[in-house]
N, C-alpha and C. Protein backbone atom coordinates (compact mmCIF):
# COMPACT_ATOMS: atom_id res chain seq x y z
N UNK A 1 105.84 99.89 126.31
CA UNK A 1 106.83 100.34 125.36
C UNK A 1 107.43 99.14 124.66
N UNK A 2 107.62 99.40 123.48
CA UNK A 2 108.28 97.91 122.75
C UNK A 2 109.47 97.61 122.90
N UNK A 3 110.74 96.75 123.02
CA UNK A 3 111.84 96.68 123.31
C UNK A 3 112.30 96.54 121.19
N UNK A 4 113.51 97.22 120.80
CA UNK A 4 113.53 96.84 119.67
C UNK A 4 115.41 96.25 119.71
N UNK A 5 115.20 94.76 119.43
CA UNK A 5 116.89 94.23 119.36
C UNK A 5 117.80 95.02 118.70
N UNK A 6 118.88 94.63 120.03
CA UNK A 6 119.90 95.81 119.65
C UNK A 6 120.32 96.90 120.22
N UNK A 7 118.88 97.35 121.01
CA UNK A 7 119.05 98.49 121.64
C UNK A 7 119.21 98.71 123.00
N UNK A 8 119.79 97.43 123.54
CA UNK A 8 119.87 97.20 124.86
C UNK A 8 120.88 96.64 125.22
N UNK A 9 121.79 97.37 125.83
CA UNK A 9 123.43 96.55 126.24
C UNK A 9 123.55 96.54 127.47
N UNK A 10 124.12 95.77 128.23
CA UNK A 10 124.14 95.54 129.58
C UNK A 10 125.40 94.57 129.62
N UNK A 11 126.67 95.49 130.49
CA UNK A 11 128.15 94.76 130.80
C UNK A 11 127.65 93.61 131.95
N UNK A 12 128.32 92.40 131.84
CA UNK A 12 127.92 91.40 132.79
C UNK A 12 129.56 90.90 133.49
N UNK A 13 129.57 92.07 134.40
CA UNK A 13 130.66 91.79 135.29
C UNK A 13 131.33 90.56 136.22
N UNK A 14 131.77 90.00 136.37
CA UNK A 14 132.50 88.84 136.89
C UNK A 14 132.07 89.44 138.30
N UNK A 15 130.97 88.05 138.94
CA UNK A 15 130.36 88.14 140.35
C UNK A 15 131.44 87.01 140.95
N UNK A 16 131.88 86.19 140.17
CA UNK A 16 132.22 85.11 141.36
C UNK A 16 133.51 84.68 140.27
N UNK A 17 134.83 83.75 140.85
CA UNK A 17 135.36 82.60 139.92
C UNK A 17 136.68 82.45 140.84
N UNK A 18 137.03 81.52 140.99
CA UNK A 18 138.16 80.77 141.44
C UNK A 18 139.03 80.07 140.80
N UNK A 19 140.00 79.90 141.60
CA UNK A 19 141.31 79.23 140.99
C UNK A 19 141.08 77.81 140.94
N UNK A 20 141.17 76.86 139.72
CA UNK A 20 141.21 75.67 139.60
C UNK A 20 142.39 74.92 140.37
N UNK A 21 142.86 75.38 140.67
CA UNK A 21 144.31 74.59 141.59
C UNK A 21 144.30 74.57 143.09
N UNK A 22 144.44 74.06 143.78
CA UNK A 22 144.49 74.10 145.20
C UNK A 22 145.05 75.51 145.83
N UNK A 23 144.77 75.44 146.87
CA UNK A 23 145.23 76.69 147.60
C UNK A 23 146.91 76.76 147.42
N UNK A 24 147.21 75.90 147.45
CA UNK A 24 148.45 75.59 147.30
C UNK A 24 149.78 74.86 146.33
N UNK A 25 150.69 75.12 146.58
CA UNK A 25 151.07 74.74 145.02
C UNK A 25 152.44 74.60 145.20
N UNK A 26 153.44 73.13 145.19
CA UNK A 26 155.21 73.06 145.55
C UNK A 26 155.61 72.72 144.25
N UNK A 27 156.66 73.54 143.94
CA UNK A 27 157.53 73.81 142.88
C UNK A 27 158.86 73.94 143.43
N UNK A 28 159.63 72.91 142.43
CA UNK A 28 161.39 73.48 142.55
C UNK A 28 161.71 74.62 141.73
N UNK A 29 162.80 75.13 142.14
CA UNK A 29 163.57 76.04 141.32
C UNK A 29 163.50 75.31 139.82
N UNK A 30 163.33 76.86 138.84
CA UNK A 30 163.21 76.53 137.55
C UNK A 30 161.76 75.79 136.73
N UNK A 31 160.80 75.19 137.60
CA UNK A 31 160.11 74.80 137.25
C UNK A 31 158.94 75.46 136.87
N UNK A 32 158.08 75.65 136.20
CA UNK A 32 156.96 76.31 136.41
C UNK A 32 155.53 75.67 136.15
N UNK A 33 154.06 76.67 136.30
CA UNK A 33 152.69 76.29 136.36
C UNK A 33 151.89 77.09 135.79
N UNK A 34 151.03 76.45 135.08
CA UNK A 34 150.10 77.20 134.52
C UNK A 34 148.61 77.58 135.42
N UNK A 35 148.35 78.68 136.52
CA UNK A 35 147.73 78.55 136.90
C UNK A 35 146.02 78.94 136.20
N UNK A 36 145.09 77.99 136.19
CA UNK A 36 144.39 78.58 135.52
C UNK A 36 142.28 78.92 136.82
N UNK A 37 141.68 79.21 136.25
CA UNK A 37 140.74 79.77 136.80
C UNK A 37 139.12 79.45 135.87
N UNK A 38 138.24 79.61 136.84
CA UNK A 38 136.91 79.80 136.14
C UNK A 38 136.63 80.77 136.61
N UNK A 39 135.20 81.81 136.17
CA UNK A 39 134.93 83.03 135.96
C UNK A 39 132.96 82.09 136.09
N UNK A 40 132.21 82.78 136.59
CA UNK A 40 130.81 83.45 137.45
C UNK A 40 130.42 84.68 136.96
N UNK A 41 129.23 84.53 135.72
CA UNK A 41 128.56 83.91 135.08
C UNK A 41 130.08 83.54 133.78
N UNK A 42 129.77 82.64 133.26
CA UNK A 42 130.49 82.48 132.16
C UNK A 42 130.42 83.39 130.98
N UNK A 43 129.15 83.97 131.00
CA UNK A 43 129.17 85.02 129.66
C UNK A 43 129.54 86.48 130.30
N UNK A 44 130.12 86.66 131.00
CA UNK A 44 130.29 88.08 131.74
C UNK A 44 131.41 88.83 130.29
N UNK A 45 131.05 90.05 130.43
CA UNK A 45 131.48 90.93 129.31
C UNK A 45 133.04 91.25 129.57
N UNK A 46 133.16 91.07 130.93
CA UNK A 46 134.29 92.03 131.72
C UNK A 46 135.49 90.92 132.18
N UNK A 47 136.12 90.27 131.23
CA UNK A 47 136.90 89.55 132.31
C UNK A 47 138.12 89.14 132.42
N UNK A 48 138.65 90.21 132.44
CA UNK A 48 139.91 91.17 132.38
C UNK A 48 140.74 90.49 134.35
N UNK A 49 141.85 90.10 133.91
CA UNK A 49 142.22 89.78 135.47
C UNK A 49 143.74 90.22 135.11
N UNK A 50 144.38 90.43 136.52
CA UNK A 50 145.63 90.62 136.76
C UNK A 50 146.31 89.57 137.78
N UNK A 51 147.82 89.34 137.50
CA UNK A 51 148.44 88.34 138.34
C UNK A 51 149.37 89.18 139.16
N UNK A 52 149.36 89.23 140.51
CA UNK A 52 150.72 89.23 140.72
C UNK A 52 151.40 88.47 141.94
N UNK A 53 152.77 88.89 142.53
CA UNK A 53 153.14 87.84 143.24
C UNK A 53 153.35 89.14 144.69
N UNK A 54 153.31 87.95 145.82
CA UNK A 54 154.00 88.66 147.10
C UNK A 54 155.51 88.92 147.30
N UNK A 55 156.48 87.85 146.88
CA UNK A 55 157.38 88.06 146.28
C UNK A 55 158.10 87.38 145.19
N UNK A 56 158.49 88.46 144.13
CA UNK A 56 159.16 87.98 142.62
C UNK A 56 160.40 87.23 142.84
N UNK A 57 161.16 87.26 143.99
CA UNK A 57 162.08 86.56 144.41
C UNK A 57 162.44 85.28 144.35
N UNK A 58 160.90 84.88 145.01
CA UNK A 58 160.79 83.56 145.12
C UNK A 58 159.97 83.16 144.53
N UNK A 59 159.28 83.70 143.71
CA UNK A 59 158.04 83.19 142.95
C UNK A 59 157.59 84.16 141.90
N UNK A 60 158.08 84.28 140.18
CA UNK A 60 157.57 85.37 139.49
C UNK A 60 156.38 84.25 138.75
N UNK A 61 154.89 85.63 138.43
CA UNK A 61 153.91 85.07 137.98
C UNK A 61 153.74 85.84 136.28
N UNK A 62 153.36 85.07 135.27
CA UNK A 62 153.34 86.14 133.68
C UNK A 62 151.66 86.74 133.58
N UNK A 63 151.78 87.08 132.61
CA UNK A 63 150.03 87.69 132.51
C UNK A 63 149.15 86.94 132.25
N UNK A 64 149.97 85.42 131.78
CA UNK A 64 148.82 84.75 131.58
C UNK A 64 148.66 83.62 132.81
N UNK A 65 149.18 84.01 133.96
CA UNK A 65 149.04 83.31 135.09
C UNK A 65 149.95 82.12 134.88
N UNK A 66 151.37 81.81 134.28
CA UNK A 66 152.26 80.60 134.64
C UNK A 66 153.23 81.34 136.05
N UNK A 67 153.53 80.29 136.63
CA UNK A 67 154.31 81.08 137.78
C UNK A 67 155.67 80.03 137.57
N UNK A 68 156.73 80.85 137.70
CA UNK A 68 158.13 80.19 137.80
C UNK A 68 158.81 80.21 139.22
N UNK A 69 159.15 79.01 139.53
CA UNK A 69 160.04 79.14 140.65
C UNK A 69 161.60 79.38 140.46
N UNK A 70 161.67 80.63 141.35
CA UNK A 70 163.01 81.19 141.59
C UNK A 70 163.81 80.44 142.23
N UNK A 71 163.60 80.85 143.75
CA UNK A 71 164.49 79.69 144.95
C UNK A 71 163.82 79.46 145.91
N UNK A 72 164.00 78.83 147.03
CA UNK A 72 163.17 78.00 148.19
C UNK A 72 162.64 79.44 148.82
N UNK A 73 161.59 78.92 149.57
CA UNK A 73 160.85 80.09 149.83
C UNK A 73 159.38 80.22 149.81
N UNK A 74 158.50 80.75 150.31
CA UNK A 74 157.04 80.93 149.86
C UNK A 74 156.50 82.27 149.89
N UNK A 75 155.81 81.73 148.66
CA UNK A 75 155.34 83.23 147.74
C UNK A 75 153.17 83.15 147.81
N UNK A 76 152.92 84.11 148.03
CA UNK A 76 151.27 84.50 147.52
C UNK A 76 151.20 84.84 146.46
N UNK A 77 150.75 84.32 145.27
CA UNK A 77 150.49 84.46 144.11
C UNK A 77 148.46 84.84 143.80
N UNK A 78 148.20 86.08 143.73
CA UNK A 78 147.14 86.64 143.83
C UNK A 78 146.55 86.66 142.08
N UNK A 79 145.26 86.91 142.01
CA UNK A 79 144.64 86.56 140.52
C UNK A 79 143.07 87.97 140.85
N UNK A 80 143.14 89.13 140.52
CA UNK A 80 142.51 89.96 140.62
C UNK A 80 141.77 90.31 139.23
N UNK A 81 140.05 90.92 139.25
CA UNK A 81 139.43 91.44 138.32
C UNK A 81 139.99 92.45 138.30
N UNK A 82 139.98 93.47 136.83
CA UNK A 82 140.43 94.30 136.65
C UNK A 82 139.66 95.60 137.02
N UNK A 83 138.31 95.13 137.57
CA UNK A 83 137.56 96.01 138.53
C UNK A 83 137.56 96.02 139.74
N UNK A 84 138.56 95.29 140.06
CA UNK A 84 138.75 94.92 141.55
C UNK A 84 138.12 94.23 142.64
N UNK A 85 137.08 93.86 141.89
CA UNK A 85 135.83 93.49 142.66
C UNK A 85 136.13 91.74 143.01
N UNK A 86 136.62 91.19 142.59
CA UNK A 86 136.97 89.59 142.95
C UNK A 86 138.65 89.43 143.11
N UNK A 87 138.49 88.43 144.19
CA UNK A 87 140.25 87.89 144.11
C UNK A 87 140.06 87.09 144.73
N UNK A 88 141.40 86.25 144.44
CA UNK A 88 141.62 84.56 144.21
C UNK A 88 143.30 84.87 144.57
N UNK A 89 143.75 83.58 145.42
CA UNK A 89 145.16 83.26 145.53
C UNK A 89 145.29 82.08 146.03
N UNK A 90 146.83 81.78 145.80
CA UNK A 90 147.24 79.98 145.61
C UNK A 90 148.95 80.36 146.13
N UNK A 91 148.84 79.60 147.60
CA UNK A 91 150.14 79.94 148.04
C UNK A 91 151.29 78.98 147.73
N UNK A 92 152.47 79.32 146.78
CA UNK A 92 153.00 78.67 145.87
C UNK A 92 154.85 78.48 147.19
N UNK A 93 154.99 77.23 147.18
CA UNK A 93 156.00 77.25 148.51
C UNK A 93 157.63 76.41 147.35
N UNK A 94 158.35 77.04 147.18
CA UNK A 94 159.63 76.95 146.21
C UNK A 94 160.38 75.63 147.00
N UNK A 95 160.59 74.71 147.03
CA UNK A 95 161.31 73.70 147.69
C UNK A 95 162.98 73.64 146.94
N UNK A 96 163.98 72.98 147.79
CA UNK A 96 165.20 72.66 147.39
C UNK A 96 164.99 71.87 145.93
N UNK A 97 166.04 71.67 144.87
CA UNK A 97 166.18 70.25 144.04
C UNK A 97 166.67 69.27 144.56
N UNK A 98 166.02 68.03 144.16
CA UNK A 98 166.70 66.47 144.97
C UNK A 98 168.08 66.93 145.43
N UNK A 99 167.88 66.05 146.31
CA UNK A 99 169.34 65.87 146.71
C UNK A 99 170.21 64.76 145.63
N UNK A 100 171.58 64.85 145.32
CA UNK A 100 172.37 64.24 144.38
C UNK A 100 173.78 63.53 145.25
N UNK A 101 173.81 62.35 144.95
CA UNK A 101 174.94 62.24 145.71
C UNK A 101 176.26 62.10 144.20
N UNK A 102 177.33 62.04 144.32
CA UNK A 102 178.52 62.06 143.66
C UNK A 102 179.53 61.38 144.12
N UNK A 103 180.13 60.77 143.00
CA UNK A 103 181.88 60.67 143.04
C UNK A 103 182.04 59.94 142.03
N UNK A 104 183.48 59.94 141.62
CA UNK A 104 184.13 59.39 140.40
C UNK A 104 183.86 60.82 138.89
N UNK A 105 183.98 60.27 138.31
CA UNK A 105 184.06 61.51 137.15
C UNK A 105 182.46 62.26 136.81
N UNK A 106 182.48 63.61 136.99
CA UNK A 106 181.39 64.33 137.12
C UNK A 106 181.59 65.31 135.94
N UNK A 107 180.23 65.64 135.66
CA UNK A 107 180.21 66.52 134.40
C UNK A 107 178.48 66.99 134.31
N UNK A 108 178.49 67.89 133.45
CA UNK A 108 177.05 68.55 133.49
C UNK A 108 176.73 69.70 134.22
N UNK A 109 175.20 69.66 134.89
CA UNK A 109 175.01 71.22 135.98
C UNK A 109 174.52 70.34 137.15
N UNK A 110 175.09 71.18 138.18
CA UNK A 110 174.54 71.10 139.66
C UNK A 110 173.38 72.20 139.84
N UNK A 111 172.24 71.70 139.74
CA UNK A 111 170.94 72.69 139.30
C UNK A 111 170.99 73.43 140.67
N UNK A 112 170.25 74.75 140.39
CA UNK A 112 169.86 75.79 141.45
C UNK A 112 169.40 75.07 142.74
N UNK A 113 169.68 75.53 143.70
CA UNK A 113 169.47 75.56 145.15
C UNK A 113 169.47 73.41 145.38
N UNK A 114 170.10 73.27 145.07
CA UNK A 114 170.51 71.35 145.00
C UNK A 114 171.52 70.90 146.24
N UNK A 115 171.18 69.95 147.20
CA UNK A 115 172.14 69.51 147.69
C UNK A 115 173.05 68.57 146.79
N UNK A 116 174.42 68.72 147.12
CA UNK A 116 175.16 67.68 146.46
C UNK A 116 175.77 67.00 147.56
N UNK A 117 175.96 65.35 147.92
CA UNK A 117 176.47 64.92 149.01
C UNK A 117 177.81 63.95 147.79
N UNK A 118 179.09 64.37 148.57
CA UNK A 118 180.41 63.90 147.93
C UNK A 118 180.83 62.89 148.83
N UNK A 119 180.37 61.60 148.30
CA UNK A 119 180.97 60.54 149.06
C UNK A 119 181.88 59.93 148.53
N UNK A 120 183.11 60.66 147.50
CA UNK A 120 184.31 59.90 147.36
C UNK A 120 184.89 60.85 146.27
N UNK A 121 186.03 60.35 145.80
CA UNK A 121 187.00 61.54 144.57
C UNK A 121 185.74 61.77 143.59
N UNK A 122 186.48 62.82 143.56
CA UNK A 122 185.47 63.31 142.18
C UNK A 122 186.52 64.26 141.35
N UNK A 123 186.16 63.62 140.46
CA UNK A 123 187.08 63.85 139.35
C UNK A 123 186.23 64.60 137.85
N UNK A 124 186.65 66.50 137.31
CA UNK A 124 186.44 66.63 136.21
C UNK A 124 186.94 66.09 135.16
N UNK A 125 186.73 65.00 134.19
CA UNK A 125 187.66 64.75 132.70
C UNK A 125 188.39 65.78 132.12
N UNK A 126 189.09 65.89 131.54
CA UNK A 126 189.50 66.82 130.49
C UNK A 126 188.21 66.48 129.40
N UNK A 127 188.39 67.68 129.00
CA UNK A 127 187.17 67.98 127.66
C UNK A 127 185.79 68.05 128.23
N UNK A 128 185.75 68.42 129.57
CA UNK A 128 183.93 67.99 129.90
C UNK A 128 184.14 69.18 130.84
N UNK A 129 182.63 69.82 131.21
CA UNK A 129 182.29 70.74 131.58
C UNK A 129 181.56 70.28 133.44
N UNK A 130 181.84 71.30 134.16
CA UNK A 130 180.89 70.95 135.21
C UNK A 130 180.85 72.27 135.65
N UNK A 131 179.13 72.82 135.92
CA UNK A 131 178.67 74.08 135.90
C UNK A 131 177.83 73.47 137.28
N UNK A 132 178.48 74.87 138.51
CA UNK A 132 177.60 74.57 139.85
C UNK A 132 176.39 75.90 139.75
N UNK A 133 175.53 76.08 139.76
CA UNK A 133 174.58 77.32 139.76
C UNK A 133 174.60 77.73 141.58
N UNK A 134 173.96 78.80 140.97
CA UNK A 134 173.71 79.78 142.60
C UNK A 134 172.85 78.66 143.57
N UNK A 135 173.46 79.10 144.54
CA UNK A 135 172.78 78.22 145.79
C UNK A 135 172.75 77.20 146.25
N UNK A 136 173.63 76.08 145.65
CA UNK A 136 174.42 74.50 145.57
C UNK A 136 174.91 74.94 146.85
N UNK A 137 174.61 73.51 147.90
CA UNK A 137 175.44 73.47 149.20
C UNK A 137 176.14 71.81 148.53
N UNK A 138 177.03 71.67 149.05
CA UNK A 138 178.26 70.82 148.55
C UNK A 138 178.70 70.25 149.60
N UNK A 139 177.83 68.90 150.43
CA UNK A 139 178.49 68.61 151.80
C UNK A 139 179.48 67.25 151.41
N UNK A 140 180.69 67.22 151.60
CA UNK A 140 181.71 66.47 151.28
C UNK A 140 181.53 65.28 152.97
N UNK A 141 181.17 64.35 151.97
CA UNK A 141 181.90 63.53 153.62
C UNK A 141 183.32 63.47 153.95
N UNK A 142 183.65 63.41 155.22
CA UNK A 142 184.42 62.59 155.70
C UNK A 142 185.15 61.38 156.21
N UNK A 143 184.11 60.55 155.78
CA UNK A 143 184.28 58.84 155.76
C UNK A 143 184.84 58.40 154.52
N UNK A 144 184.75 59.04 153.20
CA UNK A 144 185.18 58.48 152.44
C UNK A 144 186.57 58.50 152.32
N UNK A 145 187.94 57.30 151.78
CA UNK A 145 189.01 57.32 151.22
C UNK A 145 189.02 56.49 150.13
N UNK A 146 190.13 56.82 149.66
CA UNK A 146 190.17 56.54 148.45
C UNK A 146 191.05 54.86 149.07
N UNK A 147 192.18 54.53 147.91
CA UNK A 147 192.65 52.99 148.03
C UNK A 147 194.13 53.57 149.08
N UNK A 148 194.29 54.42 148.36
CA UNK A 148 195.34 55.13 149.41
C UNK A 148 195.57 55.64 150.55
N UNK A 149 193.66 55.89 151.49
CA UNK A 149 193.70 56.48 152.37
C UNK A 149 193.63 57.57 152.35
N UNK A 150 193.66 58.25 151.07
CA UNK A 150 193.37 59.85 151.06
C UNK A 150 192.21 60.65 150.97
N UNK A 151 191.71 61.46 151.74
CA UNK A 151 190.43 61.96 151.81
C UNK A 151 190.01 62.83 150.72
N UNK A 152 188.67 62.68 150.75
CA UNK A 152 188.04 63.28 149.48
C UNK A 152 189.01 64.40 148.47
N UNK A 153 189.17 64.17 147.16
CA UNK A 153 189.68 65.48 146.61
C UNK A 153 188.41 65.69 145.56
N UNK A 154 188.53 66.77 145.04
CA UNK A 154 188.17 67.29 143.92
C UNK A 154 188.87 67.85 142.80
N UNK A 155 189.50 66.81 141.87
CA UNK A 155 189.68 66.94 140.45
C UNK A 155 189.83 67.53 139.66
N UNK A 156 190.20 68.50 139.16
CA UNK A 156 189.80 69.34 138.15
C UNK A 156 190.60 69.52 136.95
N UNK A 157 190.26 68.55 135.59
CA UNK A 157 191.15 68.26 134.68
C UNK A 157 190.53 68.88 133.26
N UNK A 158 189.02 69.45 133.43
CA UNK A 158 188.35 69.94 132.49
C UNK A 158 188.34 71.26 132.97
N UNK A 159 186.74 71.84 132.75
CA UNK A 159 186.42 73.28 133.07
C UNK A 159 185.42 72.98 134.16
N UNK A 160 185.71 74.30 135.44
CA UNK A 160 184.75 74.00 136.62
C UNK A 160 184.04 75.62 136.18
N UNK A 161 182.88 75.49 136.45
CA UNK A 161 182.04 76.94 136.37
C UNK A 161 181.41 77.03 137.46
N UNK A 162 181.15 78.02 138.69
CA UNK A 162 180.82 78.31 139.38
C UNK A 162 179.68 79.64 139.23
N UNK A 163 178.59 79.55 139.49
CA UNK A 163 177.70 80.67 139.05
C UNK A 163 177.16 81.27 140.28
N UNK A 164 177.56 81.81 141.92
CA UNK A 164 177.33 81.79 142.79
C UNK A 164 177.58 82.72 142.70
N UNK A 165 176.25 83.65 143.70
CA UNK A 165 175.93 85.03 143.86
C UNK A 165 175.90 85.65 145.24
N UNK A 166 176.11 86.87 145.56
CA UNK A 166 176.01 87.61 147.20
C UNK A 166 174.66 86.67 148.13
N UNK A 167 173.82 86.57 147.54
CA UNK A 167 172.43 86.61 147.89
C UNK A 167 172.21 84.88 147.60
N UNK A 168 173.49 84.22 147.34
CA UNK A 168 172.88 82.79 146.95
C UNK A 168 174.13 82.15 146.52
N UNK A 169 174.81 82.37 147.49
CA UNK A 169 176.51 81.76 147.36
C UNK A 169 176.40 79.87 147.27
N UNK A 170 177.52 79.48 146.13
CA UNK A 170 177.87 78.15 146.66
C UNK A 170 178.25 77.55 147.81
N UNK A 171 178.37 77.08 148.51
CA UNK A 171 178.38 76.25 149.78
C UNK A 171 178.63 74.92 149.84
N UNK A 172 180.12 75.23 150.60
CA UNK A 172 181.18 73.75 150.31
C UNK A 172 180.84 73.36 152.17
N UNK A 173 180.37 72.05 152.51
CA UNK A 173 180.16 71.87 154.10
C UNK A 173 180.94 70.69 154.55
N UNK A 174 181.55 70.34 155.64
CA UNK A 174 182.24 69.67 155.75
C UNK A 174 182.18 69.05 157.51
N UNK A 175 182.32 67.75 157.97
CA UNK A 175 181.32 68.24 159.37
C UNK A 175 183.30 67.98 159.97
N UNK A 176 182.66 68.33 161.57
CA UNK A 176 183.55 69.31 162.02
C UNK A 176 185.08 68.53 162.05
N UNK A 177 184.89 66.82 162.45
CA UNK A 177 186.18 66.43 162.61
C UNK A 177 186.60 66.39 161.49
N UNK A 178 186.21 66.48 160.04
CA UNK A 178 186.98 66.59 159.05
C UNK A 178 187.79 67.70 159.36
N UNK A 179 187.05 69.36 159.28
CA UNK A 179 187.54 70.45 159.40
C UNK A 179 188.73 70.49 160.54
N UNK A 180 188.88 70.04 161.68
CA UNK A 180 189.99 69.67 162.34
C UNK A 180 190.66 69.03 161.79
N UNK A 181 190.71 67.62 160.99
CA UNK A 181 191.70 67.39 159.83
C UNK A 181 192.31 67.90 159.14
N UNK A 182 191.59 68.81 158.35
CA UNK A 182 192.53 69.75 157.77
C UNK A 182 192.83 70.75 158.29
N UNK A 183 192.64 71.02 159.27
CA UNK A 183 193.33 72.65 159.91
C UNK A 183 194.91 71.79 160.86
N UNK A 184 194.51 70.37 161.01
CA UNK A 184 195.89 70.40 161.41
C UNK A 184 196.93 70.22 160.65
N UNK A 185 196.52 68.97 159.62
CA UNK A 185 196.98 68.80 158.66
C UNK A 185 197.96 70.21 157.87
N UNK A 186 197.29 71.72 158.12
CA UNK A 186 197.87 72.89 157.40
C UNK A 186 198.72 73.62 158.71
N UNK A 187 198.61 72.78 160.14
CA UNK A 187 198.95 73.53 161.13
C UNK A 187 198.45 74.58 161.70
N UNK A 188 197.28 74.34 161.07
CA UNK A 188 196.27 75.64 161.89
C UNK A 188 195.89 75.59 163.37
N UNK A 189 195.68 75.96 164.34
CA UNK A 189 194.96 75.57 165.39
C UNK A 189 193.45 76.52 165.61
N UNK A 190 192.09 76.04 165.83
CA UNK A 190 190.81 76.61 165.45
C UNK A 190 190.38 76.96 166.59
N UNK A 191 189.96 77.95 166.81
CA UNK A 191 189.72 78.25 168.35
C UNK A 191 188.28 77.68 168.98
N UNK A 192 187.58 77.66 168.62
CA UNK A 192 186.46 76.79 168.36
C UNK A 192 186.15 75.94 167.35
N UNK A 193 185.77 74.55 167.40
CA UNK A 193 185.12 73.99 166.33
C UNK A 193 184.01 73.12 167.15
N UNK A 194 182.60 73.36 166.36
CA UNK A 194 181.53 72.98 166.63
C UNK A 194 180.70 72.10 165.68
């Protein structure tokens, strides 16, 4: 029988393709990745994929496979044919932002999930902004004084913004003989301190 061009179509489904990125993948909060992939045979007709995540919490992925980090945490970020027939994943693990240390006049953002370590006054200006986001732990030493002997204060001569949520509160830490400092200092007595 003669074959006549044209008259012969045949879908060439995605047999094989993987993720170009390691199995794995560390991102801070806010940051994101373009995850991308190859596809088995390259001329396949069909190659239609879906992204999604294990959890959006800690890790949302778009349709075209960038993934954003939420907050610390680890997420499975999966890469499926739209026939279901292949899958691919890259376990994406959300880490803290640097740690920052401070003092003297502060201004700007204390980025998502960030340690801040306060080793002396810290002081807002007037006219300047300082914005803490969700999930900032804020450990103040206790070694520091000032010329006077007075222990750490915090300032506030501008605007302070606090953006702290149920699920991802700011967090002021203080270690314990400070906290006995000031509970006597107010005449408190603490029934435990640990």
């Amino acid at each position: 029988s003669a074959f006549t061009a044209g008259s012969f179509y045949q879908d060439f489904y995605i047999k094989e393709f993987t993720l170009k990125h390691n199995r794995e993948l560390t991102l801070k909060p806010g940051n994101t990745e373009a995850l991308t992939y190859t596809i088995f045979p390259s001329n396949a007709t069909k190659k239609e994929v879906s992204w999604n995540t294990s959890d959006s919490t800690i890790a949302k992925v778009s349709i075209d496979g960038t993934v954003t980090a939420i907050k610390p945490g680890s997420a499975k970020i999966r890469i499926t044919t739209t026939d279901k027939n292949q899958m691919d994943s890259c376990t994406v693990t959300v880490s803290l932002n640097d740690p920052l240390n401070v003092t003297g006049a502060v201004e700007g953002t204390w980025k998502k999930y960030s340690v801040i370590n306060v080793t002396g006054q810290i002081n807002i200006p007037a006219d300047k902004t300082l914005t803490i986001e969700e999930g900032v732990e804020i450990i103040v030493s206790d070694a520091a004084v000032d010329a006077n002997g007075t222990k750490i204060e915090i300032i506030v001569n501008g605007n302070l913004y606090c953006k702290g949520k149920a699920d991802a509160p700011i967090l002021f830490s203080v270690n314990a003989s400070a906290l006995v400092a000031v509970m006597a200092t107010l005449a408190l007595v603490p029934a435990t301190v640990s």
